[in-house]
N, C-alpha and C. Protein backbone atom coordinates (compact mmCIF):
# COMPACT_ATOMS: atom_id res chain seq x y z
N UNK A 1 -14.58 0.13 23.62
CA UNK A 1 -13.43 0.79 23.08
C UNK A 1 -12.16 0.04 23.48
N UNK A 2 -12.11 -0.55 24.96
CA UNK A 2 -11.08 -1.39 24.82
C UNK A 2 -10.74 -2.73 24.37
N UNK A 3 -11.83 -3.39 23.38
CA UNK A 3 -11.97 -4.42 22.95
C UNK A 3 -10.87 -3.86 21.40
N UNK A 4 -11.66 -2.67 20.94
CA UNK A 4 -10.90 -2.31 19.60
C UNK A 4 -8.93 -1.88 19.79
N UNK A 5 -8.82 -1.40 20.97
CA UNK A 5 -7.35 -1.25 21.42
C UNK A 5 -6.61 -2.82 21.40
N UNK A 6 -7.13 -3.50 22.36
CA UNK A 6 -6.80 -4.68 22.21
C UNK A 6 -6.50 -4.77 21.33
N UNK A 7 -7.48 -5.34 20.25
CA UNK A 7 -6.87 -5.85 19.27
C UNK A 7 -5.95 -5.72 18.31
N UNK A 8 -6.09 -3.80 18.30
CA UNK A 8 -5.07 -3.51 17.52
C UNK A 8 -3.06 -3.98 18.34
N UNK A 9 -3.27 -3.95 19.49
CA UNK A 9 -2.01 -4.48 19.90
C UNK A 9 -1.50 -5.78 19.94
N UNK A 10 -2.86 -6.89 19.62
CA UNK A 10 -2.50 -7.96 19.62
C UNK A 10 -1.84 -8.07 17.72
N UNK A 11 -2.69 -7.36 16.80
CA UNK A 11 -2.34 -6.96 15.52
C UNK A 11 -0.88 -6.62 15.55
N UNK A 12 -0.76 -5.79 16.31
CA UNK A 12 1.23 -4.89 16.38
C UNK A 12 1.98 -6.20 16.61
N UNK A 13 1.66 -6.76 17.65
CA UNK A 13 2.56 -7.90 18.41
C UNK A 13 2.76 -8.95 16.88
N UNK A 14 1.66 -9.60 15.99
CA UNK A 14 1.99 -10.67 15.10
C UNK A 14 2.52 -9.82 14.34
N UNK A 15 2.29 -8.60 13.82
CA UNK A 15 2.88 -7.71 12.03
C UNK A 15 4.43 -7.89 13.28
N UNK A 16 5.14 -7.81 14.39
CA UNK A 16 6.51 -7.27 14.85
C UNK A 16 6.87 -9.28 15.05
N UNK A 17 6.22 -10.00 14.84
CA UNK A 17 7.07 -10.99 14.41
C UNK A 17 7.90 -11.90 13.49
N UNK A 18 8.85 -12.44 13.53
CA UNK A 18 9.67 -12.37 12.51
C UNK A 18 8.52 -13.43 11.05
N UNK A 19 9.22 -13.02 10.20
CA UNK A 19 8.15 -13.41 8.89
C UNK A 19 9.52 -14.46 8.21
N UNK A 20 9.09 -15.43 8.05
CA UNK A 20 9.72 -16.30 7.29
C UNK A 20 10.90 -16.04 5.95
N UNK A 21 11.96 -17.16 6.41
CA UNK A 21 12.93 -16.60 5.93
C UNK A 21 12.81 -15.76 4.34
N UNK A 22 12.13 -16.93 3.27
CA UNK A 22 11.81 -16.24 1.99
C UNK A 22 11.32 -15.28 1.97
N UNK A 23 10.28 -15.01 2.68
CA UNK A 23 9.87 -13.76 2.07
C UNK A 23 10.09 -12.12 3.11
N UNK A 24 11.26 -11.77 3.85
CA UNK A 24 11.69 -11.17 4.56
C UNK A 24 12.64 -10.11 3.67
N UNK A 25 12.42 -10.14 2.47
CA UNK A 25 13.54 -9.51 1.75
C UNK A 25 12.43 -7.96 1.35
N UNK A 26 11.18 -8.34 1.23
CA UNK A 26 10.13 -7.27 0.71
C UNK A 26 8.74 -7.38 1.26
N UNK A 27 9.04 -8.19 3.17
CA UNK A 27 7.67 -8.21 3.35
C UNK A 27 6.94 -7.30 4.02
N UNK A 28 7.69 -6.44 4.72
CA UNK A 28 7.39 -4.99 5.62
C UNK A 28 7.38 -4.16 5.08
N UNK A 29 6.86 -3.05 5.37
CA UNK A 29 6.52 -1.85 4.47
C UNK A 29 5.96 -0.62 5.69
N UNK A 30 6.27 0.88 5.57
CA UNK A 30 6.18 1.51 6.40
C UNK A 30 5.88 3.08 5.29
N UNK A 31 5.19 3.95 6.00
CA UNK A 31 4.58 4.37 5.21
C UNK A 31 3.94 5.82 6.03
N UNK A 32 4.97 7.07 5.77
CA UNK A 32 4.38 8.40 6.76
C UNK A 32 3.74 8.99 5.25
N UNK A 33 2.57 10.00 5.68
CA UNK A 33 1.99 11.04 4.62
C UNK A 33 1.54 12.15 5.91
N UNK A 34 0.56 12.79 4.49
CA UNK A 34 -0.44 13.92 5.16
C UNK A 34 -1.51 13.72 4.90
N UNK A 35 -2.59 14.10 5.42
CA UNK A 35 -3.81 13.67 5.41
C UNK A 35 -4.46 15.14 5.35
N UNK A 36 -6.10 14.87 5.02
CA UNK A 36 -6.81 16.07 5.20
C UNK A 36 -8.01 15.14 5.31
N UNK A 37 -8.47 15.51 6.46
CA UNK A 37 -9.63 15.03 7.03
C UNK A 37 -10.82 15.67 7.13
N UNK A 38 -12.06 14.77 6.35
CA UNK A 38 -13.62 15.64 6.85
C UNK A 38 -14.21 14.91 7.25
N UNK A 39 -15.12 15.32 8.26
CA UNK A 39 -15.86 14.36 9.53
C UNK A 39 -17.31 14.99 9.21
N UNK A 40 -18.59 14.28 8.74
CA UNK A 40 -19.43 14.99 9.20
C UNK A 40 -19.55 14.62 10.39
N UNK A 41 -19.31 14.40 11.80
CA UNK A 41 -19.75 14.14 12.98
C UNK A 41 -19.60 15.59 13.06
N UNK A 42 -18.63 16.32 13.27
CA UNK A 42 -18.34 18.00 13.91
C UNK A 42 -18.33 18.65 12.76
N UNK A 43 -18.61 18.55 11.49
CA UNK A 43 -18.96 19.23 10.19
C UNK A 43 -17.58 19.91 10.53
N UNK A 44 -16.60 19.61 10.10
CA UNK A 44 -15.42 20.19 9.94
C UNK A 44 -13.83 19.23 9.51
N UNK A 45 -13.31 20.03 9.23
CA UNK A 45 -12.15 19.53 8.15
C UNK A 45 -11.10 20.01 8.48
N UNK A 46 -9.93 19.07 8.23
CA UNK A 46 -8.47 19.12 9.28
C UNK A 46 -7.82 18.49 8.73
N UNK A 47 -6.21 19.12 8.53
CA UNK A 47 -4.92 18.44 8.80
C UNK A 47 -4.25 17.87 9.30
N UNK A 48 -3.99 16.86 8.90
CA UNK A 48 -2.85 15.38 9.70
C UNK A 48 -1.71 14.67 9.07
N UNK A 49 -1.68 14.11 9.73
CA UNK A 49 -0.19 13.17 9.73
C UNK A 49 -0.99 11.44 9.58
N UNK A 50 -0.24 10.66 9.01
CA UNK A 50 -0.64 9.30 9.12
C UNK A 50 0.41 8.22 8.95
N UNK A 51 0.45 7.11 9.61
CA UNK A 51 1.13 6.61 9.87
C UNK A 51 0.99 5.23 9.52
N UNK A 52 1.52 4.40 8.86
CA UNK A 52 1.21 2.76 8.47
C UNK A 52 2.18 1.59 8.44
N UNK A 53 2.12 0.64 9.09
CA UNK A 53 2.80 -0.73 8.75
C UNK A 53 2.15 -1.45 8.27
N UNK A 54 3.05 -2.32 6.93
CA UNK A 54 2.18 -3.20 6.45
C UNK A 54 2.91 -4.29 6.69
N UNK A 55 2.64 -5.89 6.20
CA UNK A 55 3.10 -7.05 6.05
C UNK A 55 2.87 -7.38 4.90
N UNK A 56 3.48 -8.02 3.62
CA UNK A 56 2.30 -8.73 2.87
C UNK A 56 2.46 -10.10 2.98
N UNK A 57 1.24 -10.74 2.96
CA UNK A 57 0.71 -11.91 3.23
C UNK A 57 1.41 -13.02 2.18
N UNK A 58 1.05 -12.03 0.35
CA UNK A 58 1.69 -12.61 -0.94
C UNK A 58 1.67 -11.25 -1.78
N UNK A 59 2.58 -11.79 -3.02
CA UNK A 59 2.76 -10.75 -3.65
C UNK A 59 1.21 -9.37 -3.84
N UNK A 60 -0.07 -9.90 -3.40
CA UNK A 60 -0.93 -8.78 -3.94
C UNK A 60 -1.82 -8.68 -2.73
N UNK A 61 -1.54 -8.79 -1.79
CA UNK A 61 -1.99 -8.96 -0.39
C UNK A 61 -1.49 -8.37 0.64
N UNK A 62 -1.69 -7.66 1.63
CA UNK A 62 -0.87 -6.88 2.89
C UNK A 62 -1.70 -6.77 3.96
N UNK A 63 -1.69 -6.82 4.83
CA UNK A 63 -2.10 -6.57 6.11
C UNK A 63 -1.18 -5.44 6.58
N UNK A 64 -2.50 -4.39 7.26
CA UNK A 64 -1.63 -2.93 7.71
C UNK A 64 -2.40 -2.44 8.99
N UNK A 65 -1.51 -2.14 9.52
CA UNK A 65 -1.92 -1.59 11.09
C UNK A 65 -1.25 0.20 10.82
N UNK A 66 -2.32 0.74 11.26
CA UNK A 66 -1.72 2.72 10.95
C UNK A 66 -2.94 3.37 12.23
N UNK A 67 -2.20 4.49 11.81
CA UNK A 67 -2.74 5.62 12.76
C UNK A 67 -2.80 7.09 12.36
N UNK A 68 -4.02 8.14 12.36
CA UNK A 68 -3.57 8.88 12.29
C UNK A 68 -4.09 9.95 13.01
N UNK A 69 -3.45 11.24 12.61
CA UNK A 69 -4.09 12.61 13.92
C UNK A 69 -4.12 13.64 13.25
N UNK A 70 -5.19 14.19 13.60
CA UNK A 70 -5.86 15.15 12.95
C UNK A 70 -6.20 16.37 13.66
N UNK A 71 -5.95 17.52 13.22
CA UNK A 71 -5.84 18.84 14.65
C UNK A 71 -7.38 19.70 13.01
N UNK A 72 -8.44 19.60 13.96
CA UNK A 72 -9.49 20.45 13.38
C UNK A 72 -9.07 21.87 13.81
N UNK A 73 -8.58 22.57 12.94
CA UNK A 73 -8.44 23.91 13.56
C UNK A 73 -8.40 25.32 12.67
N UNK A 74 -9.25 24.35 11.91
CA UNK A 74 -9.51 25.92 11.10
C UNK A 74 -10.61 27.49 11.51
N UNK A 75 -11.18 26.48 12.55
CA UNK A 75 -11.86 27.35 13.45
C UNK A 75 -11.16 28.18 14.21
N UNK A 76 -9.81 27.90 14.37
CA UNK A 76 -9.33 28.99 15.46
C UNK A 76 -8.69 28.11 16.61
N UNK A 77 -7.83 28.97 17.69
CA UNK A 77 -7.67 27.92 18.55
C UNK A 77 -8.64 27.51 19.53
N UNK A 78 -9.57 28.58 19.82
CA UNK A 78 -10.26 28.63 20.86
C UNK A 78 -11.34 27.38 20.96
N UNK A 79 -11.17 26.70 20.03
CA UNK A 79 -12.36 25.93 19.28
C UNK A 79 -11.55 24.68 19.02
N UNK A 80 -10.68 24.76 18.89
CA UNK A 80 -9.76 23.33 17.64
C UNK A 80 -10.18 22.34 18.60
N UNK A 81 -10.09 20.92 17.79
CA UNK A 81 -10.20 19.93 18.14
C UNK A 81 -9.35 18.86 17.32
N UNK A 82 -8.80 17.98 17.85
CA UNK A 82 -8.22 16.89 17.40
C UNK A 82 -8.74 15.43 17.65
N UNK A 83 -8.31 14.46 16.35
CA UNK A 83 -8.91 13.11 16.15
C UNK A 83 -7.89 12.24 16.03
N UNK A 84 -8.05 10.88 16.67
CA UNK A 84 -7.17 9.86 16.57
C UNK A 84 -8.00 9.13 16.07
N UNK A 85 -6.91 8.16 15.21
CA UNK A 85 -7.88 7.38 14.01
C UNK A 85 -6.82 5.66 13.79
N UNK A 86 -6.29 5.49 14.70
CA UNK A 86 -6.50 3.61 14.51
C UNK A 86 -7.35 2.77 13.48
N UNK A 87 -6.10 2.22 12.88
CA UNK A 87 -7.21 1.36 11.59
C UNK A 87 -6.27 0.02 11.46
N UNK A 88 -6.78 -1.21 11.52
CA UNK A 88 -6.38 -1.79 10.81
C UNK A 88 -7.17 -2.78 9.58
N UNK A 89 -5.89 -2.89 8.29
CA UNK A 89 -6.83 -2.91 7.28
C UNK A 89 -5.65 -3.77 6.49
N UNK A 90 -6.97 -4.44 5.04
CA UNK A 90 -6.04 -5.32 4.39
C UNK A 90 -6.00 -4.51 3.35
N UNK A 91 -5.33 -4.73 2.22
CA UNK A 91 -4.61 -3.75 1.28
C UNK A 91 -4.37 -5.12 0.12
N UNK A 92 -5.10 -4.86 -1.11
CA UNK A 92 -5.04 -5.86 -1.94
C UNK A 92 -4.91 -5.17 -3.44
N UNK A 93 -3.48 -5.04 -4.07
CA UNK A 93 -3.00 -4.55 -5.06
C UNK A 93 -3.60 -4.89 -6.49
N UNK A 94 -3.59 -3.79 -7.56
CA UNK A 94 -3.42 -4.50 -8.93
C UNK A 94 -2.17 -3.66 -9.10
N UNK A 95 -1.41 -4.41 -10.24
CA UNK A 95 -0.57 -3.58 -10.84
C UNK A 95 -1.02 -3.58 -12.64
N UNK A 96 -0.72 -2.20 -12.52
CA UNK A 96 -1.40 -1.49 -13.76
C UNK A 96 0.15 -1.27 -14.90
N UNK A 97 1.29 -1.15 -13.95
CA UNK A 97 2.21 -0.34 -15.03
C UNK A 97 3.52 -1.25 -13.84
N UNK A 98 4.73 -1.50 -14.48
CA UNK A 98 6.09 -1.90 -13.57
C UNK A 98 6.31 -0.62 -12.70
N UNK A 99 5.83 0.65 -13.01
CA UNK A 99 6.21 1.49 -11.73
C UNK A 99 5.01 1.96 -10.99
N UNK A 100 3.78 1.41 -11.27
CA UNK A 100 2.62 1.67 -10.64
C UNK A 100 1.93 0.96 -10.44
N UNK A 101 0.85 0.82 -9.46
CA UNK A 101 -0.07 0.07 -9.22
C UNK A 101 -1.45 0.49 -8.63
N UNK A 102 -2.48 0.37 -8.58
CA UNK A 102 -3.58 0.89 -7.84
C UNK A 102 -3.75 -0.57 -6.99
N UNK A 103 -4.57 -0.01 -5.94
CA UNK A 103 -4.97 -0.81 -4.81
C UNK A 103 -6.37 -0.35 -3.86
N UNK A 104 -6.74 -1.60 -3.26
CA UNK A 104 -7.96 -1.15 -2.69
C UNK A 104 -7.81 -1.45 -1.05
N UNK A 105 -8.53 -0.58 -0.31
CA UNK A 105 -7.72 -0.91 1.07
C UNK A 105 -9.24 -0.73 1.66
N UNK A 106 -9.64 -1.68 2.79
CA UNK A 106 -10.37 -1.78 3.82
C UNK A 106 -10.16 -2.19 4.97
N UNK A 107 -11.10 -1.43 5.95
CA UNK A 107 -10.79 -2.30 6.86
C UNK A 107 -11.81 -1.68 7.99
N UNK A 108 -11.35 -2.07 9.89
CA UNK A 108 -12.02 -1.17 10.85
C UNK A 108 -11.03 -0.74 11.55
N UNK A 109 -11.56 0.32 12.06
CA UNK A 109 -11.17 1.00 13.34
C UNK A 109 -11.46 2.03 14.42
N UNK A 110 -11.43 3.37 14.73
CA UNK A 110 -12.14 3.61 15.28
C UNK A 110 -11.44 5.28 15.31
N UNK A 111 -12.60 5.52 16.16
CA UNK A 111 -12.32 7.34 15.81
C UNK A 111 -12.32 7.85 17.27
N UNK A 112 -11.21 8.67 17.76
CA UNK A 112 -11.49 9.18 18.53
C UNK A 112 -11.14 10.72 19.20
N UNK A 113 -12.08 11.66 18.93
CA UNK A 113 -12.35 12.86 19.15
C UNK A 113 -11.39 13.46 20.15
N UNK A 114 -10.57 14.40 20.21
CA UNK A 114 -10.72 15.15 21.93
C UNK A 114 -10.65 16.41 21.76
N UNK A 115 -10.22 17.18 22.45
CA UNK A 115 -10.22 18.91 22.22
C UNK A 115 -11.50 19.31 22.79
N UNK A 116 -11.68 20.41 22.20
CA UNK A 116 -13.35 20.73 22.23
C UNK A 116 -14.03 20.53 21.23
N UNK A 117 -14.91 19.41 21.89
CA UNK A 117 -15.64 19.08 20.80
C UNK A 117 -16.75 17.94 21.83
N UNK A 118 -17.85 17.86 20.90
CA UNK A 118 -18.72 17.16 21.28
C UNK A 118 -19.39 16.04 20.64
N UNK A 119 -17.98 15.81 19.68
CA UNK A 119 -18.56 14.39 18.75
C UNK A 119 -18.01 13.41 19.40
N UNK A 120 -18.76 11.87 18.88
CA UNK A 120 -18.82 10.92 19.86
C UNK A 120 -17.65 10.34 19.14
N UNK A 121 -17.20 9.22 19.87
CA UNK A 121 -15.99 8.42 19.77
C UNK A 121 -16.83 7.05 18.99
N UNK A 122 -15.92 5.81 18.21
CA UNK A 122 -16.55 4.80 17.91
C UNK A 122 -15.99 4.39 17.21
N UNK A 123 -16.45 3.05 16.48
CA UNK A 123 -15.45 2.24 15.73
C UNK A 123 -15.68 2.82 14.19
N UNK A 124 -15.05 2.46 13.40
CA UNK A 124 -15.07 2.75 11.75
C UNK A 124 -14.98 1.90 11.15
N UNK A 125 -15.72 1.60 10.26
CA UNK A 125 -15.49 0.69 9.30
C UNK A 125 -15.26 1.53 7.86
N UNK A 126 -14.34 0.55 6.82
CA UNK A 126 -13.74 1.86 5.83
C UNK A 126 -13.23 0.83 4.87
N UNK A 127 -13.58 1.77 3.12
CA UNK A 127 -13.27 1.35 2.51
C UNK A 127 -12.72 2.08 1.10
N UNK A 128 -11.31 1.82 0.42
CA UNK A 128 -11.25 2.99 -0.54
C UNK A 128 -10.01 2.54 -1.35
N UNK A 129 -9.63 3.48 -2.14
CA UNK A 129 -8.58 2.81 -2.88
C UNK A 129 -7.89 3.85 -2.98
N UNK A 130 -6.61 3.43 -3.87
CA UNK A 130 -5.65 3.71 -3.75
C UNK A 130 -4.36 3.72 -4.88
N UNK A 131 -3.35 4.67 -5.10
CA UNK A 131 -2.27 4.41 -6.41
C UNK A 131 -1.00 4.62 -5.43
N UNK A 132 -0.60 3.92 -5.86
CA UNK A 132 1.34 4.10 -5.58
C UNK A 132 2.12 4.20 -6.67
N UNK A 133 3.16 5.25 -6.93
CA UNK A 133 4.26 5.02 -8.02
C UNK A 133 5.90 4.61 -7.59
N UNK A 134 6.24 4.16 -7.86
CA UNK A 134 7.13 3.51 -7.36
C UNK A 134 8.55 4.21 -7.95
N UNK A 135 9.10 4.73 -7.18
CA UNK A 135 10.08 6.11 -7.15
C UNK A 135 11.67 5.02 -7.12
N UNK A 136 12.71 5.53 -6.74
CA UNK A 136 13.76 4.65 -6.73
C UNK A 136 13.64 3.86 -5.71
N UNK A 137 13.51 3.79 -4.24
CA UNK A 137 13.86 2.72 -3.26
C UNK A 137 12.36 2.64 -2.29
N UNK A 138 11.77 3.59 -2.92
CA UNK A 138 10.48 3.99 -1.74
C UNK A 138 9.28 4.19 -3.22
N UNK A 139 8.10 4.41 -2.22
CA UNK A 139 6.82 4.71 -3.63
C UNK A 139 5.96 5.85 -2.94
N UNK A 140 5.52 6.79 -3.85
CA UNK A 140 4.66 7.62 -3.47
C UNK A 140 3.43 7.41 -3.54
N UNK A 141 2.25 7.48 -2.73
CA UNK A 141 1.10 6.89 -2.69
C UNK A 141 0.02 8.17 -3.06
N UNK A 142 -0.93 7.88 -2.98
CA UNK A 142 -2.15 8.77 -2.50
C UNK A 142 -3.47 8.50 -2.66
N UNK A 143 -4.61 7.90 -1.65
CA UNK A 143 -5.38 7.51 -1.50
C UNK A 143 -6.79 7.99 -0.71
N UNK A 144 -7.80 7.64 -1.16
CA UNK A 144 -8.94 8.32 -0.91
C UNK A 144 -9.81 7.00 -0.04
N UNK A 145 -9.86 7.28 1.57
CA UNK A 145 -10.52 6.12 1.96
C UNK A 145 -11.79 6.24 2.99
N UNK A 146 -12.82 6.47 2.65
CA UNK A 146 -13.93 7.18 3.18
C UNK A 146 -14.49 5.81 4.31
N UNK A 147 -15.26 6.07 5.15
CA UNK A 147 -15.56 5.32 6.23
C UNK A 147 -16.57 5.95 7.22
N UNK A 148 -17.17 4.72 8.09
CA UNK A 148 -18.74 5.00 8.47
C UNK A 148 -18.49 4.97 10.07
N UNK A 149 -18.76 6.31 10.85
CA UNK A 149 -18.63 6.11 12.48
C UNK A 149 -19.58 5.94 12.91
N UNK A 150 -19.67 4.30 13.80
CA UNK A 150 -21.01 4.36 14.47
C UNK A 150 -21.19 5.13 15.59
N UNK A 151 -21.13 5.67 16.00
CA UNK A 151 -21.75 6.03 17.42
C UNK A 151 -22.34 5.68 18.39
N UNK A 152 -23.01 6.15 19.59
CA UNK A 152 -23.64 5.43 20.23
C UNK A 152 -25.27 5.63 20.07
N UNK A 153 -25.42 7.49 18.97
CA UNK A 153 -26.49 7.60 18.99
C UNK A 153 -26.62 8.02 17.11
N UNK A 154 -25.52 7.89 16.50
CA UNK A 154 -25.32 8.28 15.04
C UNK A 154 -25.08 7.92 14.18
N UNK A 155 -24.93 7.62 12.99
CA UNK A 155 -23.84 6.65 12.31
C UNK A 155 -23.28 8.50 11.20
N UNK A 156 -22.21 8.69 11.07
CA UNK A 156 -22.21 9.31 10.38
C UNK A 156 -20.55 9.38 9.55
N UNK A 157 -20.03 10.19 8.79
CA UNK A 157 -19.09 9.49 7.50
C UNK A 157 -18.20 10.68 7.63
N UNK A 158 -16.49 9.75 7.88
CA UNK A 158 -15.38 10.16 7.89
C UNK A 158 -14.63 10.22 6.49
N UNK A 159 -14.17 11.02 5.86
CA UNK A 159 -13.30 10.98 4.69
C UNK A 159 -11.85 11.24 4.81
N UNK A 160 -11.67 10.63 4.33
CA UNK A 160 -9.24 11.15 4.89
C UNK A 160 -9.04 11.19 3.06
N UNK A 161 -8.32 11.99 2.54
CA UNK A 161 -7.54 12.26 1.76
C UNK A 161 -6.18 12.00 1.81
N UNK A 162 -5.44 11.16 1.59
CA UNK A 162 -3.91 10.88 2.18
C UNK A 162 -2.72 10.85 0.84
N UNK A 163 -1.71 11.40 1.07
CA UNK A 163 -0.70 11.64 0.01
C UNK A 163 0.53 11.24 1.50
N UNK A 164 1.93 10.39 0.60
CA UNK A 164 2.76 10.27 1.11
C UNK A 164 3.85 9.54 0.84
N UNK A 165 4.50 9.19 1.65
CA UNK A 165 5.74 7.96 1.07
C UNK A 165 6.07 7.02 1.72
N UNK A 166 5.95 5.90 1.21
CA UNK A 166 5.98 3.97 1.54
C UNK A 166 7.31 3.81 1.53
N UNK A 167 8.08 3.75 2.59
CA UNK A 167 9.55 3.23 2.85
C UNK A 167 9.74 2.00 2.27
């Protein structure tokens, strides 16, 4: 698990360095929503927040480092549990329309449980797509990106539902 931290900070450290003069005018991209999360690991489903930086590489290309958290608590409090979800992933556009585009986003990362709960922690691998419409200065997204937790004794399948807005 600290091999996957690592890396994601060595990831933060290159996306927070400066990007060449040309293409600095539209190469960062930042990106809060909401999420709704289903895990079969704890057979249960939850509300979150998610969080993303991207870079792009070229016009149909991005590299994105995000995060998100997830409070399982439709059970009650006595029970709730929450998930942290680290991903980083590449993000490779079509554009369909001048104010829209679909896109497909993969990548790994990893899942990790706490609260009460007794599902295991582990990396993710994930893959899914995605539409953005492109509003006046920002774009509204919403994407469906399902993904596989290994475990140490399971493999079993995370789904995030995500709606939001790309600064």
């Amino acid at each position: 698990m600290r091999r996957v931290f690592g890396l994601f900070i060595g990831v933060a450290l290159l996306l927070s360095l400066p990007a060449p003069t040309h293409a600095q005018s539209d190469s960062s991209r930042f990106g809060l929503g909401l999420q709704l999360l289903g895990s079969t690991a704890g057979d249960n489903v939850g509300p979150g927040v998610h969080f993303r930086a991207s870079t792009a590489l070229n016009p149909d290309v991005s590299l994105a480092l995000g995060s998100g958290l997830t409070g399982f608590i439709f059970r009650g409090r006595d029970d709730s549990a929450f998930a942290l979800d680290p991903q980083l992933s590449a993000i490779v556009s079509f554009s369909t329309a001048s104010t829209q585009s679909t896109y497909v986003i993969g990548g790994v990362g990893a899942y990790v449980p706490f609260g009460d709960t007794s599902t295991e922690s582990g990396p993710t691998f994930n893959v899914g797509v995605g539409r953005a419409w492109l509003l006046q200065e920002s774009s509204l997204f919403f994407e469906f990106k399902p993904g596989v937790l290994i475990g140490a004794e399971t493999t079993t399948l995370v789904v995030p539902l995500r709606i939001g807005v790309i600064l």
